[in-house]
PDB file of N, CA and C in Angstrom:
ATOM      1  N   UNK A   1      24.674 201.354 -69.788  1.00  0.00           N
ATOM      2  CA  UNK A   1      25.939 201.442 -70.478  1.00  0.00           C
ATOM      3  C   UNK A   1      26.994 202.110 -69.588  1.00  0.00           C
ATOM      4  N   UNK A   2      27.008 203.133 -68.827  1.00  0.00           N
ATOM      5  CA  UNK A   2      27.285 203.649 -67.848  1.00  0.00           C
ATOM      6  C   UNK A   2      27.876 202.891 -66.773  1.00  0.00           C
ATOM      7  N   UNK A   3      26.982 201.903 -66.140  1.00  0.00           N
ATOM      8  CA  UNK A   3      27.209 200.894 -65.368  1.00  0.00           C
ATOM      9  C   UNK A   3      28.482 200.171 -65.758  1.00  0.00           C
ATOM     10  N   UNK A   4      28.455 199.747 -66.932  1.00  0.00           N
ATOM     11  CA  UNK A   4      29.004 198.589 -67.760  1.00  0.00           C
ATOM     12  C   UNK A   4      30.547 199.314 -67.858  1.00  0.00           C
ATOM     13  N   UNK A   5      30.555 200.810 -68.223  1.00  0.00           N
ATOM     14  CA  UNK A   5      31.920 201.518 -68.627  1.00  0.00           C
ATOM     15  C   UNK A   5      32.785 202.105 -67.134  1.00  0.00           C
ATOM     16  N   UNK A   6      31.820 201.759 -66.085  1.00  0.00           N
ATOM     17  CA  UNK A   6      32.373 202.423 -64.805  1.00  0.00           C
ATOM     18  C   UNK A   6      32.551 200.676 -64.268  1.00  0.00           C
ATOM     19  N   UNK A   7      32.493 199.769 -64.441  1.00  0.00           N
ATOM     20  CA  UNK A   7      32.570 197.948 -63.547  1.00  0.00           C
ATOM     21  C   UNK A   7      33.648 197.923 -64.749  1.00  0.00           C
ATOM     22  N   UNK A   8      33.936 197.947 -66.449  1.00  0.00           N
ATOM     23  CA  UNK A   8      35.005 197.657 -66.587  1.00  0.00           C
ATOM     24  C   UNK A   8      36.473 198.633 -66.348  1.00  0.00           C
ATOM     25  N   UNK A   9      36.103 199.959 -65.902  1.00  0.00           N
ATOM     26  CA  UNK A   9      37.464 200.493 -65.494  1.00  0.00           C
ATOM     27  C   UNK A   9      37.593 200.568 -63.975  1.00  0.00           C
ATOM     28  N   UNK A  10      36.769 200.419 -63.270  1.00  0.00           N
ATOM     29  CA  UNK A  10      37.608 199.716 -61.695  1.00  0.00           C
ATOM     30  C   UNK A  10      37.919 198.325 -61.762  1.00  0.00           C
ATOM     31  N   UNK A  11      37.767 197.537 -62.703  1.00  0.00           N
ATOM     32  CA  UNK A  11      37.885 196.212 -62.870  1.00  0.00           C
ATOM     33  C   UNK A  11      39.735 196.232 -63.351  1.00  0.00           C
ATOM     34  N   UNK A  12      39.583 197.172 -64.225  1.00  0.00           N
ATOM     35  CA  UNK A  12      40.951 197.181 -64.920  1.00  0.00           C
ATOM     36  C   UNK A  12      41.857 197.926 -63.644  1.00  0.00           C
ATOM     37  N   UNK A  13      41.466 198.747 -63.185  1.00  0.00           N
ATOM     38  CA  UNK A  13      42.240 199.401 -62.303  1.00  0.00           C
ATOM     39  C   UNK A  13      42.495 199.096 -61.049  1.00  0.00           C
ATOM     40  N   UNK A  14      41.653 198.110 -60.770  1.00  0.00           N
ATOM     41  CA  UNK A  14      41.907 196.775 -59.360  1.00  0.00           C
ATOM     42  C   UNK A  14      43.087 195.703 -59.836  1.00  0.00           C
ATOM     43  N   UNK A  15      43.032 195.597 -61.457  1.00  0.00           N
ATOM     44  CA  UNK A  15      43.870 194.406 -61.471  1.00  0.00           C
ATOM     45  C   UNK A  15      45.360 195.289 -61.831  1.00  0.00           C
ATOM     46  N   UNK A  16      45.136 196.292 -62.576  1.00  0.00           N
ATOM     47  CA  UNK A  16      47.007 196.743 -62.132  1.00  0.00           C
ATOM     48  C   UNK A  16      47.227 197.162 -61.088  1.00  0.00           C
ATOM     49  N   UNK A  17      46.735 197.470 -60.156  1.00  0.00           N
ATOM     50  CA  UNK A  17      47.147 197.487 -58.572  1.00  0.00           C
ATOM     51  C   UNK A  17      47.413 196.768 -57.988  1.00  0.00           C
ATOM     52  N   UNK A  18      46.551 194.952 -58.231  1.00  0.00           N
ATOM     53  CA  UNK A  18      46.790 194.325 -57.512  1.00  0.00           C
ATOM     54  C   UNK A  18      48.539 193.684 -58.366  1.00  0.00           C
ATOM     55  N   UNK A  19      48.417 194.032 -59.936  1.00  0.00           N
ATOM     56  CA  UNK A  19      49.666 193.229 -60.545  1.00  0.00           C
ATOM     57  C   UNK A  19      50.922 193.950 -60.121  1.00  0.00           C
ATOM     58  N   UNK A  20      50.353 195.252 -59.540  1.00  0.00           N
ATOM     59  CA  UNK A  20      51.798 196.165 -59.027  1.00  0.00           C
ATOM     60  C   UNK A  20      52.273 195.773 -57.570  1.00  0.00           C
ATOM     61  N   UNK A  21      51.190 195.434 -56.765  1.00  0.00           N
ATOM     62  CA  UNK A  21      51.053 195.077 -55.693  1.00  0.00           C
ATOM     63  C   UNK A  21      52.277 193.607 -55.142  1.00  0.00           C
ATOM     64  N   UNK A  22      51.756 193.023 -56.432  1.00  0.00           N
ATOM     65  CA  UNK A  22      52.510 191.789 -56.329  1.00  0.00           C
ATOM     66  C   UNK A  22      53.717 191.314 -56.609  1.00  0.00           C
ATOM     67  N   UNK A  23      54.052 192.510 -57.984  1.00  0.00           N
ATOM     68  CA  UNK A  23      55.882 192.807 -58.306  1.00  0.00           C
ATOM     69  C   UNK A  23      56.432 193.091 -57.197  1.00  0.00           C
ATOM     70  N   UNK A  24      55.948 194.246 -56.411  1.00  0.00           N
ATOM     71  CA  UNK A  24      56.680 194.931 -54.917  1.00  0.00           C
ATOM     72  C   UNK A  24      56.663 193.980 -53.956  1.00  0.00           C
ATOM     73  N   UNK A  25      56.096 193.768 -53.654  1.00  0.00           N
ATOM     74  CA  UNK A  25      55.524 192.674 -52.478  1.00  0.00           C
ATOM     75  C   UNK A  25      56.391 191.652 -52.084  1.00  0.00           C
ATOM     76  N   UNK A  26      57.385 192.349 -50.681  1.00  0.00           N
ATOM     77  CA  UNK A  26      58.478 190.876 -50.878  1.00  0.00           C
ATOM     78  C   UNK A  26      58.029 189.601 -50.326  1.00  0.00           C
ATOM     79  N   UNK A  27      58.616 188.580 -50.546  1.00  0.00           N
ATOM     80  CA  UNK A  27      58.098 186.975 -50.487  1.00  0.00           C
ATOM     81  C   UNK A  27      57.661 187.036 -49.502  1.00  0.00           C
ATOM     82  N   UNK A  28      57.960 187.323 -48.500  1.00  0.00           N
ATOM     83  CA  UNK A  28      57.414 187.084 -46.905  1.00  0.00           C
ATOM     84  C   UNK A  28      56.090 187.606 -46.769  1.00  0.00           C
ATOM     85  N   UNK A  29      56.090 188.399 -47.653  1.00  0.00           N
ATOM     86  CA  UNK A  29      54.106 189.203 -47.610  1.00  0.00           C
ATOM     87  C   UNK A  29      52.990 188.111 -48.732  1.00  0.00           C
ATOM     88  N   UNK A  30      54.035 187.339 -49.115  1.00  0.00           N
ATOM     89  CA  UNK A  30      53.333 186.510 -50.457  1.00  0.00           C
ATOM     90  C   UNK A  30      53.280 185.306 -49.540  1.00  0.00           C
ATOM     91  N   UNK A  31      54.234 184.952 -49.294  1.00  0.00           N
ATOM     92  CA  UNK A  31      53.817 183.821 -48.273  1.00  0.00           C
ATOM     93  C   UNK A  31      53.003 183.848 -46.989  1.00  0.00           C
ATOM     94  N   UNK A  32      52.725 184.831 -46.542  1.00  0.00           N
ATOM     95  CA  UNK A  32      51.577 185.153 -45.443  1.00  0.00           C
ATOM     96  C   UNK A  32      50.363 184.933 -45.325  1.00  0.00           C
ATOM     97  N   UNK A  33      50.022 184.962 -47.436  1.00  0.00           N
ATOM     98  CA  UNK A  33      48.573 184.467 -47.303  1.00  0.00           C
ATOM     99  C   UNK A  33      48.760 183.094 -47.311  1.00  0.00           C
ATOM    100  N   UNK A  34      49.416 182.351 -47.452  1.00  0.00           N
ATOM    101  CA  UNK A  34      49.213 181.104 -47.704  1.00  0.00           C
ATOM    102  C   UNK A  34      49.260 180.022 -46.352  1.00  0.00           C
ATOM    103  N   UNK A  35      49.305 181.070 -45.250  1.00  0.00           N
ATOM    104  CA  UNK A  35      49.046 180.531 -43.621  1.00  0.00           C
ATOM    105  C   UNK A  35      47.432 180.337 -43.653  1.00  0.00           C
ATOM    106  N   UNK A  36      47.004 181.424 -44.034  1.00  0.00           N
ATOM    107  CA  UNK A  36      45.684 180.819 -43.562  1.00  0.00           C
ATOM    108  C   UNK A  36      45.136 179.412 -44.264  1.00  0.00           C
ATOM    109  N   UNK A  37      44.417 178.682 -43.249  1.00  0.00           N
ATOM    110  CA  UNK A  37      43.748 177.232 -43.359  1.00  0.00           C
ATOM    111  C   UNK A  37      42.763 177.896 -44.430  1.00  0.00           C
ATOM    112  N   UNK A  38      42.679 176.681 -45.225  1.00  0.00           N
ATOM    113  CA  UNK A  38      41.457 176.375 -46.524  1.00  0.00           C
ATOM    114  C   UNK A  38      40.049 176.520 -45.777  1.00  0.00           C
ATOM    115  N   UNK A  39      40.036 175.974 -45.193  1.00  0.00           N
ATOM    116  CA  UNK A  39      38.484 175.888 -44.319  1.00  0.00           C
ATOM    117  C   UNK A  39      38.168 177.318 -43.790  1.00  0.00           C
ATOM    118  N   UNK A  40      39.181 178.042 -43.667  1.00  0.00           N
ATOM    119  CA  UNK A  40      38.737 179.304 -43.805  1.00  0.00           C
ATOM    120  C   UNK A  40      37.772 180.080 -44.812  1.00  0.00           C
ATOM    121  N   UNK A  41      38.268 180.166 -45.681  1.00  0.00           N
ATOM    122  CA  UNK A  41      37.859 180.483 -47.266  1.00  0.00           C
ATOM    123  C   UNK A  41      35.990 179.496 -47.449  1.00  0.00           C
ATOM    124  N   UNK A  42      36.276 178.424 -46.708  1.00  0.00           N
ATOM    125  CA  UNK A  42      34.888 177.756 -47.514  1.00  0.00           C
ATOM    126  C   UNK A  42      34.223 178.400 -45.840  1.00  0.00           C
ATOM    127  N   UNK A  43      34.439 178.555 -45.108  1.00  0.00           N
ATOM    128  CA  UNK A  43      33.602 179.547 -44.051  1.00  0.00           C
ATOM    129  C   UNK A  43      32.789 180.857 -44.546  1.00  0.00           C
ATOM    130  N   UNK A  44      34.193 181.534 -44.973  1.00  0.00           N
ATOM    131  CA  UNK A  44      33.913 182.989 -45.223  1.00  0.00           C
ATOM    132  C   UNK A  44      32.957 183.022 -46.623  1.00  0.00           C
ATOM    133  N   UNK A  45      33.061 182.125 -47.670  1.00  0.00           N
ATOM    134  CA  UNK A  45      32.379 181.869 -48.736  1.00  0.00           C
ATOM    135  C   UNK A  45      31.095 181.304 -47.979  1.00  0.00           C
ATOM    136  N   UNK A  46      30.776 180.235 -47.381  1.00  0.00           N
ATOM    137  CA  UNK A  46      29.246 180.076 -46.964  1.00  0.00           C
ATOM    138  C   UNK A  46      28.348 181.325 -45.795  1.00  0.00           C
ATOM    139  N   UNK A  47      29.216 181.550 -45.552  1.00  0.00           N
ATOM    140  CA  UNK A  47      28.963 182.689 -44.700  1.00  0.00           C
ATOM    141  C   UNK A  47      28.307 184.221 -45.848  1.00  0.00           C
ATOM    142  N   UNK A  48      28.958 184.391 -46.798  1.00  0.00           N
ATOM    143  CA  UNK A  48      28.315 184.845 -47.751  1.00  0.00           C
ATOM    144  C   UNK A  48      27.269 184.403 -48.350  1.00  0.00           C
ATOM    145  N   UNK A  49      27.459 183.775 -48.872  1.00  0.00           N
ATOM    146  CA  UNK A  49      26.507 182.730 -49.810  1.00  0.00           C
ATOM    147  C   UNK A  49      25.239 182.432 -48.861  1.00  0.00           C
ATOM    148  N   UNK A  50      24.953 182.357 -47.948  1.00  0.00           N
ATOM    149  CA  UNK A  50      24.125 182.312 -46.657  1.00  0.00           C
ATOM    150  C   UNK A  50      23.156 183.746 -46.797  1.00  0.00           C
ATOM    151  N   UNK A  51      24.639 185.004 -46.871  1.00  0.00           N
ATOM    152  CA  UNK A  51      23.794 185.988 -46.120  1.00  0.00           C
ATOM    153  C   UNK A  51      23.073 186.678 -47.317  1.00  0.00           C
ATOM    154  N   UNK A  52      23.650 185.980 -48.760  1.00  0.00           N
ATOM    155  CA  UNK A  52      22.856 186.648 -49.916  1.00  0.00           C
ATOM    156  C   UNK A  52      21.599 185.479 -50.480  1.00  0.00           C
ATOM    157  N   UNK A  53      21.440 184.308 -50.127  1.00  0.00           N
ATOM    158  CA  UNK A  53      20.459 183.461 -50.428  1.00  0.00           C
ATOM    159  C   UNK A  53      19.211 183.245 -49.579  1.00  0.00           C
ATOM    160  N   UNK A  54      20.021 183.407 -48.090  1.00  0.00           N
ATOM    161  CA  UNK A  54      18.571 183.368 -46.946  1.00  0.00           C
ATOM    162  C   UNK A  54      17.823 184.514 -46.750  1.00  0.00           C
ATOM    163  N   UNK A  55      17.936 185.954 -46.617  1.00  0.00           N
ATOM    164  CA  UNK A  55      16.943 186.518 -47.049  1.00  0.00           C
ATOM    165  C   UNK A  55      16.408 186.514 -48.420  1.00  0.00           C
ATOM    166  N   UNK A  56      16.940 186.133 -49.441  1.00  0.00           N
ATOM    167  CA  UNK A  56      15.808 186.223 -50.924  1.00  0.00           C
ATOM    168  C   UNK A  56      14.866 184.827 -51.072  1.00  0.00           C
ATOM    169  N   UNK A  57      15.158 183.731 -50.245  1.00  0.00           N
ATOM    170  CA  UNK A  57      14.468 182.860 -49.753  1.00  0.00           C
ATOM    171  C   UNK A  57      13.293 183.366 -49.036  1.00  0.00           C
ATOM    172  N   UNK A  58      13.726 183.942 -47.570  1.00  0.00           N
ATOM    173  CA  UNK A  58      12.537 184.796 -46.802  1.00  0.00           C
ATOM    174  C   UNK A  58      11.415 185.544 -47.462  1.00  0.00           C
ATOM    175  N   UNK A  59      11.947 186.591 -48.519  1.00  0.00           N
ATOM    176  CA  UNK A  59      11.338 187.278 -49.334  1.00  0.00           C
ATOM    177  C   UNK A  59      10.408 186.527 -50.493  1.00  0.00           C
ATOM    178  N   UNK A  60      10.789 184.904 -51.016  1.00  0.00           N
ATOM    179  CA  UNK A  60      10.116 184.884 -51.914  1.00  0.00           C
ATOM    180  C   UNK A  60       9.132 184.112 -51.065  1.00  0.00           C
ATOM    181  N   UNK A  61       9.242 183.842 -50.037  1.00  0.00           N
ATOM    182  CA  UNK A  61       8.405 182.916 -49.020  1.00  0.00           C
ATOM    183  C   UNK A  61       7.093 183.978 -48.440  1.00  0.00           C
ATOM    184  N   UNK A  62       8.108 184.834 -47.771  1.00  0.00           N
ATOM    185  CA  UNK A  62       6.495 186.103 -47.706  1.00  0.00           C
ATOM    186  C   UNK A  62       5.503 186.527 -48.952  1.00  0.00           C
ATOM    187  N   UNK A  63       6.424 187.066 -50.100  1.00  0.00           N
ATOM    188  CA  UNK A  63       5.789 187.562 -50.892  1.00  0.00           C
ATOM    189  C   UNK A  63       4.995 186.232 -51.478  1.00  0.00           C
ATOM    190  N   UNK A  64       5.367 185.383 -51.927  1.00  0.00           N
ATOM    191  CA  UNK A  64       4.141 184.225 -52.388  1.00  0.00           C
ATOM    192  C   UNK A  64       2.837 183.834 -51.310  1.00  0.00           C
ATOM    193  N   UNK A  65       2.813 183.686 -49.916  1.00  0.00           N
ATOM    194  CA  UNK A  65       2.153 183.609 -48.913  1.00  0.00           C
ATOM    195  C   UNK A  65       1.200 184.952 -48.963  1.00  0.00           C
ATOM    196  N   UNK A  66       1.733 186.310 -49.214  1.00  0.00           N
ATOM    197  CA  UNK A  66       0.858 187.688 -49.695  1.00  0.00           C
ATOM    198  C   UNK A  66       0.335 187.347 -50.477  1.00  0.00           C
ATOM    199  N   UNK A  67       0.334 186.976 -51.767  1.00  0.00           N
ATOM    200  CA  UNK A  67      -0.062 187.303 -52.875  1.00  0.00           C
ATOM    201  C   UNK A  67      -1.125 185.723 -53.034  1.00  0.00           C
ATOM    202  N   UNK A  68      -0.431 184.744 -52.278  1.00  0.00           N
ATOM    203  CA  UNK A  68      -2.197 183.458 -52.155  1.00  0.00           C
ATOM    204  C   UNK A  68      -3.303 183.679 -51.420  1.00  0.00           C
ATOM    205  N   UNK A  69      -2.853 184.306 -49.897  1.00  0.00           N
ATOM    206  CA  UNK A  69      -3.807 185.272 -49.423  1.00  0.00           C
ATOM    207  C   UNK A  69      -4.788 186.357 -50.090  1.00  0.00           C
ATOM    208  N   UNK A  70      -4.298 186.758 -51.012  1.00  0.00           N
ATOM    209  CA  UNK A  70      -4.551 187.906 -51.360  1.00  0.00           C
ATOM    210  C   UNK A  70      -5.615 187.567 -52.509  1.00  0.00           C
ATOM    211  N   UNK A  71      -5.365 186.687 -53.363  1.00  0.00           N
ATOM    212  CA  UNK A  71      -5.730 185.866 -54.078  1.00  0.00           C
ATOM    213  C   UNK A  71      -6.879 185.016 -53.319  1.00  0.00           C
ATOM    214  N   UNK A  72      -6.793 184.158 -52.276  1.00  0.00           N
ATOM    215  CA  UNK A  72      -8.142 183.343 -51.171  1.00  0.00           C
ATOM    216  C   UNK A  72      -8.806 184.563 -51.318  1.00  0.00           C
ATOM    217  N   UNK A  73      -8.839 185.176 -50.616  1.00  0.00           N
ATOM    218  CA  UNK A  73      -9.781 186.269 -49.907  1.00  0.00           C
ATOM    219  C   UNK A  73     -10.592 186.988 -51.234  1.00  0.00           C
ATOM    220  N   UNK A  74      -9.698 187.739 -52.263  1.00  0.00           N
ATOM    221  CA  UNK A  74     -10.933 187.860 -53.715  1.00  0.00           C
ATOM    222  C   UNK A  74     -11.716 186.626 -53.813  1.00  0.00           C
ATOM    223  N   UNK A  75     -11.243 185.318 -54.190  1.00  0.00           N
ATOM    224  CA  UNK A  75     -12.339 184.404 -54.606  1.00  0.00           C
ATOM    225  C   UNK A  75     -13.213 184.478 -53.798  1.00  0.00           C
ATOM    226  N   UNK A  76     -12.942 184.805 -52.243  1.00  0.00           N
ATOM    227  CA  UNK A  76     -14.001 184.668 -51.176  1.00  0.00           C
ATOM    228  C   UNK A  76     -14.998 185.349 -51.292  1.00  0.00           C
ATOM    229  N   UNK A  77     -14.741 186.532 -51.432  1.00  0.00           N
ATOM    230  CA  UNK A  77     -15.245 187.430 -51.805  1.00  0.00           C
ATOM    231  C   UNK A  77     -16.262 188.043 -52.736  1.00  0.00           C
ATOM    232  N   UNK A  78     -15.826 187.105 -54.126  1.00  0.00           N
ATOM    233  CA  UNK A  78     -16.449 187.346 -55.009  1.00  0.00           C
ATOM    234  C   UNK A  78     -17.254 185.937 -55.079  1.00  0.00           C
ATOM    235  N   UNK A  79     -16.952 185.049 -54.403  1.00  0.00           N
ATOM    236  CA  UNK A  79     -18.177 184.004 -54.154  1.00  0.00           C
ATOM    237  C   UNK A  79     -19.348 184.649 -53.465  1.00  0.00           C
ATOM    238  N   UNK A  80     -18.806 185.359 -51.983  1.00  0.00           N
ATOM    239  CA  UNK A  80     -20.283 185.831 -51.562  1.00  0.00           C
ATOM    240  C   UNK A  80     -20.780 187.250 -52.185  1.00  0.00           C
ATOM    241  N   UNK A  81     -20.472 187.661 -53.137  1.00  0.00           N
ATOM    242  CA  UNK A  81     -20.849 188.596 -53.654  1.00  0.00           C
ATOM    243  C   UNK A  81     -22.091 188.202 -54.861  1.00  0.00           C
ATOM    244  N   UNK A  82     -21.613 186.781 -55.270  1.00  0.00           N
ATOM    245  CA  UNK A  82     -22.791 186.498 -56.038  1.00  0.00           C
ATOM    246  C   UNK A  82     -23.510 185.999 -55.429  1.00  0.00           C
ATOM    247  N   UNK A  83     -24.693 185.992 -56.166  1.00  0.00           N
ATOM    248  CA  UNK A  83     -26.367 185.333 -55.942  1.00  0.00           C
ATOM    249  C   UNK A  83     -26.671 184.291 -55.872  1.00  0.00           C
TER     250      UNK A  83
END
């Protein structure tokens, strides 16, 4: 709950900064972002999206490979353990 009451008041308090930000802000600073190329944005977005999907990929790839191993080796185990 904590979590939840501290993400909605920097949430609120990012967006009147940024709405104050943008009253002040003369045109020439508003038009500045709009230089950068689009293909930028889908860079910097896969470039994210990359760096938060390919290690939890890695991770579910090790940890399943642990845990079939882990899994072989009891049955093995408990095959030659019986009679």
């Amino acid at each position: 709950m904590l979590a939840v009451a501290l993400h909605a008041t920097l949430l609120a308090g990012a967006s009147s900064c940024s709405a104050r930000w943008r009253a002040n802000a003369p045109p020439a600073a508003a038009r500045s972002f709009a230089k950068f190329d689009p293909s930028f944005y889908r860079k910097l977005l896969l470039a994210f999206v990359a760096g938060a999907v390919v290690p939890v990929v890695i991770l579910a790839i090790a940890i399943r490979t642990y845990f079939a191993t882990q899994l072989l080796d009891g049955a093995a185990e408990a095959a030659a353990a019986r009679p």
